[in-house]
PDB file of N, CA and C in Angstrom:
ATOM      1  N   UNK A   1     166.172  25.629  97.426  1.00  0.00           N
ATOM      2  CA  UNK A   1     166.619  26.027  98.750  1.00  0.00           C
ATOM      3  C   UNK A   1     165.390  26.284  99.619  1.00  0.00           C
ATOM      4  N   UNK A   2     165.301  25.727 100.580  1.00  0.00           N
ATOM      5  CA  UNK A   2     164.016  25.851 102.058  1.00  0.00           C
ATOM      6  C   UNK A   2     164.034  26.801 102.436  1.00  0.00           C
ATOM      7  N   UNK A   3     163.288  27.727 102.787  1.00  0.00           N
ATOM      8  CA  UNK A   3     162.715  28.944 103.181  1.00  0.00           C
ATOM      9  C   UNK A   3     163.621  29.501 104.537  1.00  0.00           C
ATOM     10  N   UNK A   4     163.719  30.475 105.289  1.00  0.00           N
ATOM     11  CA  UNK A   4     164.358  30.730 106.527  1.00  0.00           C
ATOM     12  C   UNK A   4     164.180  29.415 107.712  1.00  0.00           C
ATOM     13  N   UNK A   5     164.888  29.285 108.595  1.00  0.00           N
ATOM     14  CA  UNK A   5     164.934  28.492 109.293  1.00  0.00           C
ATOM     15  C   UNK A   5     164.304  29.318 110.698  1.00  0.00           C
ATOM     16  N   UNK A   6     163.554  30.566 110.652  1.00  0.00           N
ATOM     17  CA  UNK A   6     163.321  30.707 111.698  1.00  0.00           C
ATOM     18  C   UNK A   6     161.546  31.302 111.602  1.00  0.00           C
ATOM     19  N   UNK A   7     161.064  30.663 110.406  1.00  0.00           N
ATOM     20  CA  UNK A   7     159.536  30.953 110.499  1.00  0.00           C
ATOM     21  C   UNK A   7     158.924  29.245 110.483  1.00  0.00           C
ATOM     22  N   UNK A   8     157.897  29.396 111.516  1.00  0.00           N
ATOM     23  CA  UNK A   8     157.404  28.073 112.206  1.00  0.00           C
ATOM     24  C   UNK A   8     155.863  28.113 111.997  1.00  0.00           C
ATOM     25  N   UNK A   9     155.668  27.212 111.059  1.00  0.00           N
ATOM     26  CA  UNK A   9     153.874  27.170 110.834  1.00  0.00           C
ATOM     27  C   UNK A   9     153.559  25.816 112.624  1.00  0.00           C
ATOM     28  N   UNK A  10     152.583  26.038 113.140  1.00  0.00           N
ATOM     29  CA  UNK A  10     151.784  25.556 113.704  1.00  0.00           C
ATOM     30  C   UNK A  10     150.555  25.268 113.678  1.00  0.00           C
ATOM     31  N   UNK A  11     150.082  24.274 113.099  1.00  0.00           N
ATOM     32  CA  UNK A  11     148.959  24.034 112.816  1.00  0.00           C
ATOM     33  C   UNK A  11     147.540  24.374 113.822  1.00  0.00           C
ATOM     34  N   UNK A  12     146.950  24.948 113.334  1.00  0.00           N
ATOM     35  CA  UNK A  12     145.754  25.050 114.979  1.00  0.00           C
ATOM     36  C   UNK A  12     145.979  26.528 114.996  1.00  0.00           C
ATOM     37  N   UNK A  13     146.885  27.188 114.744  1.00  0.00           N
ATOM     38  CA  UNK A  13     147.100  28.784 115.882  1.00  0.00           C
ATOM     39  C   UNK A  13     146.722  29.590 114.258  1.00  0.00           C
ATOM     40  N   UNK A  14     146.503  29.473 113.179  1.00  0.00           N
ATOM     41  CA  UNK A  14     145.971  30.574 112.405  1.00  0.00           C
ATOM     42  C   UNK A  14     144.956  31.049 112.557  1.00  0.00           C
ATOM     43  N   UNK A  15     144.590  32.097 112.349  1.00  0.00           N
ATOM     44  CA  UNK A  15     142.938  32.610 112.413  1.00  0.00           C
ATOM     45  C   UNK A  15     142.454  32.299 110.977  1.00  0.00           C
ATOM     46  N   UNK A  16     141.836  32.070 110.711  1.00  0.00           N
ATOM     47  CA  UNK A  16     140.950  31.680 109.123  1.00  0.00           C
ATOM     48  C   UNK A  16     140.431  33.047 108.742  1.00  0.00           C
ATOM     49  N   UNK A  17     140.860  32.996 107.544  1.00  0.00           N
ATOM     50  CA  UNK A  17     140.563  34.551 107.160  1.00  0.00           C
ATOM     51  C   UNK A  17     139.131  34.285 106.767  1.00  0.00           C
ATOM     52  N   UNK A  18     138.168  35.971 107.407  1.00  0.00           N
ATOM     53  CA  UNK A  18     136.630  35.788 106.978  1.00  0.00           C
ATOM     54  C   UNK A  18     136.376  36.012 105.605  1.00  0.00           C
ATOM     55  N   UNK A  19     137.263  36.526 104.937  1.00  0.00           N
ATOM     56  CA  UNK A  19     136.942  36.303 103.585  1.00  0.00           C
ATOM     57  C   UNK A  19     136.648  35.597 102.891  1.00  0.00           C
ATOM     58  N   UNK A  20     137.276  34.270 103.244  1.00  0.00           N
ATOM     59  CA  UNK A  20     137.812  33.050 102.755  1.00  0.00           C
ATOM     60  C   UNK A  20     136.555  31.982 103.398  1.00  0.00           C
ATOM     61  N   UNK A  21     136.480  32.810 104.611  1.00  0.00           N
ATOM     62  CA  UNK A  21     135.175  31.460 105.621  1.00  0.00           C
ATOM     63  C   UNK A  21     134.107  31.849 105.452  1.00  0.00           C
ATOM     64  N   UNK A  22     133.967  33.136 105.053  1.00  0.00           N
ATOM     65  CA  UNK A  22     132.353  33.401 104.940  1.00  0.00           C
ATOM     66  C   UNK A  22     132.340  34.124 103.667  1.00  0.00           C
ATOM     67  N   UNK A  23     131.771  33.028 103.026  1.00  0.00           N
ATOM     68  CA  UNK A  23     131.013  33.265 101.248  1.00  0.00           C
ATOM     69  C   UNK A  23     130.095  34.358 101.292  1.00  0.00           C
ATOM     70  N   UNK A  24     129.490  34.948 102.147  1.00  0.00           N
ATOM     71  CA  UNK A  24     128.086  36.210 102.183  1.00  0.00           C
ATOM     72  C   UNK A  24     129.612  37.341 101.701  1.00  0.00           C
ATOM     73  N   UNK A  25     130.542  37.561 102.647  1.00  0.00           N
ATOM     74  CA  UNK A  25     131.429  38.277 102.443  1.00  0.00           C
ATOM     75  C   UNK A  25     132.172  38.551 101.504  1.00  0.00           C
ATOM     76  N   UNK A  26     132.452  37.438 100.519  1.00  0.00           N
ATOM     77  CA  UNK A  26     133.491  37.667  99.591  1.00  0.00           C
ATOM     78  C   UNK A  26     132.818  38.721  98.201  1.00  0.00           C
ATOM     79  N   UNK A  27     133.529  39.534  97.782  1.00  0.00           N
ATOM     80  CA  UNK A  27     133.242  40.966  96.927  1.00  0.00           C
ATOM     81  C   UNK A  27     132.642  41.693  97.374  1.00  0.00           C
ATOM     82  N   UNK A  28     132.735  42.147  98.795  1.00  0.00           N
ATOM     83  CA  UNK A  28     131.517  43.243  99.632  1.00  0.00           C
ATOM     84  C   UNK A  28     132.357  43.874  99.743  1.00  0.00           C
ATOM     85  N   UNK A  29     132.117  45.260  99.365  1.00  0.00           N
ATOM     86  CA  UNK A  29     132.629  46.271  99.801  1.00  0.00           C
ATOM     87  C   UNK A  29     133.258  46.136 101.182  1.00  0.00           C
ATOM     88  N   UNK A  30     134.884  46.564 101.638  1.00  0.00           N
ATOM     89  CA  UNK A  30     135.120  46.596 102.927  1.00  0.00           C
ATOM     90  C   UNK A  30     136.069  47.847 103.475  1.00  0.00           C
ATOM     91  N   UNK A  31     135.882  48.495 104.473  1.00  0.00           N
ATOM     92  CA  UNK A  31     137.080  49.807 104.674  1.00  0.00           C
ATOM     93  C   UNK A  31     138.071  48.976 105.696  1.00  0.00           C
ATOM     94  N   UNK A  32     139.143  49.313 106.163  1.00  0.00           N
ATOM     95  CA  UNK A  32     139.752  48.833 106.963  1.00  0.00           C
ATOM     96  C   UNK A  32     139.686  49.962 108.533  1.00  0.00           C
ATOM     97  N   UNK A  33     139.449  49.286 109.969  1.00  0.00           N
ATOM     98  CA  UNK A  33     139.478  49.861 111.286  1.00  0.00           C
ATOM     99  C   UNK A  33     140.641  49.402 111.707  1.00  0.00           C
ATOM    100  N   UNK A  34     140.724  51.034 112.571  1.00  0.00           N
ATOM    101  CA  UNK A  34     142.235  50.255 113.653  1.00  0.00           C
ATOM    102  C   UNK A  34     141.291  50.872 114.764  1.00  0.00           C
ATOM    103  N   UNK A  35     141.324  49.533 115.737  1.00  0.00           N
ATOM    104  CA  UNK A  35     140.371  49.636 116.836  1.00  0.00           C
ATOM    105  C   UNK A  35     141.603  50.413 117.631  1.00  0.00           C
ATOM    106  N   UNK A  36     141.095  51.521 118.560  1.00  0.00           N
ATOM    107  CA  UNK A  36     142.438  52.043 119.271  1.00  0.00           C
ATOM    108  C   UNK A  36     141.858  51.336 120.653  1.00  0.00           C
ATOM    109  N   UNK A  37     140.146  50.856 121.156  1.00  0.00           N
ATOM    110  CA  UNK A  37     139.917  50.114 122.109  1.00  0.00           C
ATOM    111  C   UNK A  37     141.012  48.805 122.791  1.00  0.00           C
ATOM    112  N   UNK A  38     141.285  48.148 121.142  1.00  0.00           N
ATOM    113  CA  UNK A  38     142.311  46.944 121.733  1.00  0.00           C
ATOM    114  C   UNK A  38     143.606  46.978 120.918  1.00  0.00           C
ATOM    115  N   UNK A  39     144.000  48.093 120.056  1.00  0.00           N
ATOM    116  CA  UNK A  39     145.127  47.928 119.652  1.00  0.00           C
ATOM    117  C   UNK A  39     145.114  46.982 118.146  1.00  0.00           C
ATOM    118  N   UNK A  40     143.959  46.745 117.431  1.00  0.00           N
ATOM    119  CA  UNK A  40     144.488  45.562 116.620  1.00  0.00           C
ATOM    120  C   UNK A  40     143.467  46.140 115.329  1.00  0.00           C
ATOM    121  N   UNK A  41     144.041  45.896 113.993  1.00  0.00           N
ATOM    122  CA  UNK A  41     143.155  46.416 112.858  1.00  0.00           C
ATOM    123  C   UNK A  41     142.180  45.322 112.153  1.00  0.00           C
ATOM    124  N   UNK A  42     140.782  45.444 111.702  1.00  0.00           N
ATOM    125  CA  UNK A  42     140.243  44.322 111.273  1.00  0.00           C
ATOM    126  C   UNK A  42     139.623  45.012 109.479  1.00  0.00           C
ATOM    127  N   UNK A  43     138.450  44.337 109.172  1.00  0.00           N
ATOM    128  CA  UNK A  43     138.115  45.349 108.264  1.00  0.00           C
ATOM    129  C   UNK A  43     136.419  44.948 108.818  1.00  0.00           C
ATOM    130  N   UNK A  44     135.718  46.203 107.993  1.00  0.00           N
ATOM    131  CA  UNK A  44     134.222  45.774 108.049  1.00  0.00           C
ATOM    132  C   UNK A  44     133.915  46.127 106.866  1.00  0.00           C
ATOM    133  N   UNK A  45     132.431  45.640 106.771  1.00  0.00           N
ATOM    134  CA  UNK A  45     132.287  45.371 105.431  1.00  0.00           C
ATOM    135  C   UNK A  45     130.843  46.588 105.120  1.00  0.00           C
ATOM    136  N   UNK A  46     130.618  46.428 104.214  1.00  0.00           N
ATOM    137  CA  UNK A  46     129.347  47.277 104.263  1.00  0.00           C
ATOM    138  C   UNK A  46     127.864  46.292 103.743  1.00  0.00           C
ATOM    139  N   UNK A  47     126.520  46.991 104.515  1.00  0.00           N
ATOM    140  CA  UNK A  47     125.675  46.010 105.133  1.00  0.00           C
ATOM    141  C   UNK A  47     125.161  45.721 103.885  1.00  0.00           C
ATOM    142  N   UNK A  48     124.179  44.925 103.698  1.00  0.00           N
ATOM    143  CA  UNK A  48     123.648  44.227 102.351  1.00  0.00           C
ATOM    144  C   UNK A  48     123.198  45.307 101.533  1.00  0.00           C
ATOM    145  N   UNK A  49     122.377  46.290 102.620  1.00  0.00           N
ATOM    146  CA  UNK A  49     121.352  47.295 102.318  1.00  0.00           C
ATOM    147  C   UNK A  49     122.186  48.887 101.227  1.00  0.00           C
ATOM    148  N   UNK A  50     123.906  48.489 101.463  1.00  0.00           N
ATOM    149  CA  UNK A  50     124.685  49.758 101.323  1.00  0.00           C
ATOM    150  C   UNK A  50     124.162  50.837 101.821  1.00  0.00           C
ATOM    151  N   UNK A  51     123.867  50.865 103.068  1.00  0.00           N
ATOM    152  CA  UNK A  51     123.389  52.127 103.908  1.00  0.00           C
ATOM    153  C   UNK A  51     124.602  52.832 104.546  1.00  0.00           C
ATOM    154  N   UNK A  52     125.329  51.682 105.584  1.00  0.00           N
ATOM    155  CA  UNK A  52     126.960  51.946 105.876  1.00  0.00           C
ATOM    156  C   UNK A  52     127.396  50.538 106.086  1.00  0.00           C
ATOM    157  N   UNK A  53     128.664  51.011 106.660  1.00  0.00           N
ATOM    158  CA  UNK A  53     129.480  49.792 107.037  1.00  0.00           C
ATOM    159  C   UNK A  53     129.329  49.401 108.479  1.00  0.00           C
ATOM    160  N   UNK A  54     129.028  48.405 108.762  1.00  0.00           N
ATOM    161  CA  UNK A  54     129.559  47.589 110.278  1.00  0.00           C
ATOM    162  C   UNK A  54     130.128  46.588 110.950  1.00  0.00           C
ATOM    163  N   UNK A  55     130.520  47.177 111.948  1.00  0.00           N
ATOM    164  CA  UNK A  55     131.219  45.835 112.699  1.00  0.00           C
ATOM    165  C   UNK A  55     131.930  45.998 114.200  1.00  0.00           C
ATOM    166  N   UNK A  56     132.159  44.999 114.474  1.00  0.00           N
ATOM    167  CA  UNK A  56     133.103  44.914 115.915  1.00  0.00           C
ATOM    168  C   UNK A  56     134.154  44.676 116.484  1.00  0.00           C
ATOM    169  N   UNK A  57     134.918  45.086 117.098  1.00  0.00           N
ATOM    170  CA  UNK A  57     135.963  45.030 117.639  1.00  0.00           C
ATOM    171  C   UNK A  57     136.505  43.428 117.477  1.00  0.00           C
ATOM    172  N   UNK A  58     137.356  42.957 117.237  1.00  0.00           N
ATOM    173  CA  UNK A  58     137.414  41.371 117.035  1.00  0.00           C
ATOM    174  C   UNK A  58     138.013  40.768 118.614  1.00  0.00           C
ATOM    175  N   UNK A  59     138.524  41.656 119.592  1.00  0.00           N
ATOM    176  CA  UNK A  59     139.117  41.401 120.567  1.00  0.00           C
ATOM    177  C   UNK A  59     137.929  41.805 121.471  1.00  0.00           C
ATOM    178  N   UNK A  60     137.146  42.687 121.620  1.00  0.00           N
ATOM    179  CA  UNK A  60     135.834  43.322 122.865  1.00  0.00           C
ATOM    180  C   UNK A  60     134.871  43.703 122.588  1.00  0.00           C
ATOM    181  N   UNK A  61     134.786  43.577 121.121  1.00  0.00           N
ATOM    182  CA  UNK A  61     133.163  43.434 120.650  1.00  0.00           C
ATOM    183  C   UNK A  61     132.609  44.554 120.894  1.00  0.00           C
ATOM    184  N   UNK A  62     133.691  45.904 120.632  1.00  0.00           N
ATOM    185  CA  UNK A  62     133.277  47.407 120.436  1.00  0.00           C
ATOM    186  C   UNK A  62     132.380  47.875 119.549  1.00  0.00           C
ATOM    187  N   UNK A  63     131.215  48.126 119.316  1.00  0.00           N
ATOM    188  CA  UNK A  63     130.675  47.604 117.832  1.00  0.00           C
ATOM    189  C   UNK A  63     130.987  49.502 117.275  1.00  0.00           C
ATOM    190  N   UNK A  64     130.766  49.724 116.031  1.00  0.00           N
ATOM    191  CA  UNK A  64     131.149  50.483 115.133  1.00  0.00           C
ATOM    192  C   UNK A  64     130.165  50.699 113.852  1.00  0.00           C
ATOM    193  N   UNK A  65     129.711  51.760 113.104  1.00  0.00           N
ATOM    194  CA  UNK A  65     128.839  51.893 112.120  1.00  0.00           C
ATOM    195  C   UNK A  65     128.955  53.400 111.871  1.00  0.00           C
ATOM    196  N   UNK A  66     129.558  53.061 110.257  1.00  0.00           N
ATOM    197  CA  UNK A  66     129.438  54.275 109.543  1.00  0.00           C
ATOM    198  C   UNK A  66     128.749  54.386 108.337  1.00  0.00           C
ATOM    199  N   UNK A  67     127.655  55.264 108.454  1.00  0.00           N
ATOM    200  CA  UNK A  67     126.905  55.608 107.198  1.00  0.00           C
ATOM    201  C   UNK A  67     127.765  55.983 105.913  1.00  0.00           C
ATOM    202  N   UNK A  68     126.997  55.398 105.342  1.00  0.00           N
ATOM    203  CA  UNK A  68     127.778  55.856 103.589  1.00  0.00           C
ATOM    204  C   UNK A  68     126.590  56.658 103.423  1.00  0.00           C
ATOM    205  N   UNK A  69     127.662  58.117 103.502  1.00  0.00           N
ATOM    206  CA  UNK A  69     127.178  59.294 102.014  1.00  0.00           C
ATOM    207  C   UNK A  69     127.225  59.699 101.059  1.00  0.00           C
ATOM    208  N   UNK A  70     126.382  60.843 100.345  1.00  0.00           N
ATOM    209  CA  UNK A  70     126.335  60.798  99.243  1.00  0.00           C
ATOM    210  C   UNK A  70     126.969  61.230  98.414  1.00  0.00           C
ATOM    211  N   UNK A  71     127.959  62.213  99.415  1.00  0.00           N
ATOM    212  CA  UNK A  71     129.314  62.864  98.713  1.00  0.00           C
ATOM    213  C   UNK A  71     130.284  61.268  98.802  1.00  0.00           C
ATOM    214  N   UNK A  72     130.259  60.784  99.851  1.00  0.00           N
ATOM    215  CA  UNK A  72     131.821  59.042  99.984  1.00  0.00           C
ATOM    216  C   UNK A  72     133.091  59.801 100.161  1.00  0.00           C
ATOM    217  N   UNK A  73     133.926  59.221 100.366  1.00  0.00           N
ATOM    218  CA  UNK A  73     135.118  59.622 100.954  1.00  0.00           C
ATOM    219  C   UNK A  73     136.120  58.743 100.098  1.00  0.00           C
ATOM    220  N   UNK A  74     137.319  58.823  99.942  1.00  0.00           N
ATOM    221  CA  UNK A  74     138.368  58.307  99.358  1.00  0.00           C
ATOM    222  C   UNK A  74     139.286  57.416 100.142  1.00  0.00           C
ATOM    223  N   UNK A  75     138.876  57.869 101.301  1.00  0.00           N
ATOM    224  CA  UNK A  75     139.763  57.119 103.058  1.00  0.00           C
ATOM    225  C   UNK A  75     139.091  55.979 102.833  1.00  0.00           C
ATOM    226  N   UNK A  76     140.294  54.251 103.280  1.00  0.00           N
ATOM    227  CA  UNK A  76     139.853  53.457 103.304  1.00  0.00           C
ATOM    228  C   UNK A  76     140.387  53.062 104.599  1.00  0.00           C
ATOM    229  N   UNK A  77     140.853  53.448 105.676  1.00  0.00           N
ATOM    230  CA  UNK A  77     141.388  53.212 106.866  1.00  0.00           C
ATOM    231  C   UNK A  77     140.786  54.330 108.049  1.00  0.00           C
ATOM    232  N   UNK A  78     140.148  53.707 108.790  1.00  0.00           N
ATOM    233  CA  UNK A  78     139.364  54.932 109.891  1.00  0.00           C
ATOM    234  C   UNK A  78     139.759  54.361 111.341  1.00  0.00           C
ATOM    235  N   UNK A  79     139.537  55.010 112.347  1.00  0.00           N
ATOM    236  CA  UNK A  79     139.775  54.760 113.638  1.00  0.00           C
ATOM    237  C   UNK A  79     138.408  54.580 114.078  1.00  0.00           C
ATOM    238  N   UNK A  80     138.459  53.648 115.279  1.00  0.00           N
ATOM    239  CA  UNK A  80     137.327  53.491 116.098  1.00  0.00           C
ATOM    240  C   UNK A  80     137.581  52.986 117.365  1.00  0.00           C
ATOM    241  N   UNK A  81     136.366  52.924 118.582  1.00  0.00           N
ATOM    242  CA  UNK A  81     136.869  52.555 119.852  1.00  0.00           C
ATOM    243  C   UNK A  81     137.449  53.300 120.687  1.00  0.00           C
TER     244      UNK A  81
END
């Protein structure tokens, strides 16, 4: 039996997941952001150096950076923007 009749792939309109597109990325540590700047959640990753994590807004290029300490935290979802 064929799947619902009301979900529509369009070729062209996916975003390519960066996991998947960028090999530097794949098994890096990542927390997840909900940018409250544009409304939309991405993840960032943490830098080569494991100093902290960074990154940017994927919609306005808010940029964001949190140090990793030496106590760490258990939260994998933070706000930014």
């Amino acid at each position: 039996m064929p799947g619902p009749d009301y979900i529509v792939d369009i070729e062209g309109l996916a975003a390519p997941d960066p996991v998947e597109s960028d090999a530097s990325l794949r098994g890096r540590p990542w927390i997840a952001i909900h940018w409250r700047c544009c409304g939309v959640y991405s993840r960032i990753y943490r830098n080569a150096a494991a100093t902290s994590y960074e990154g940017r807004c994927p919609k306005c290029g808010h940029p964001v950076r949190l140090a990793v300490g030496a106590q760490g935290t258990s939260a994998r979802f933070f706000e930014a923007g």
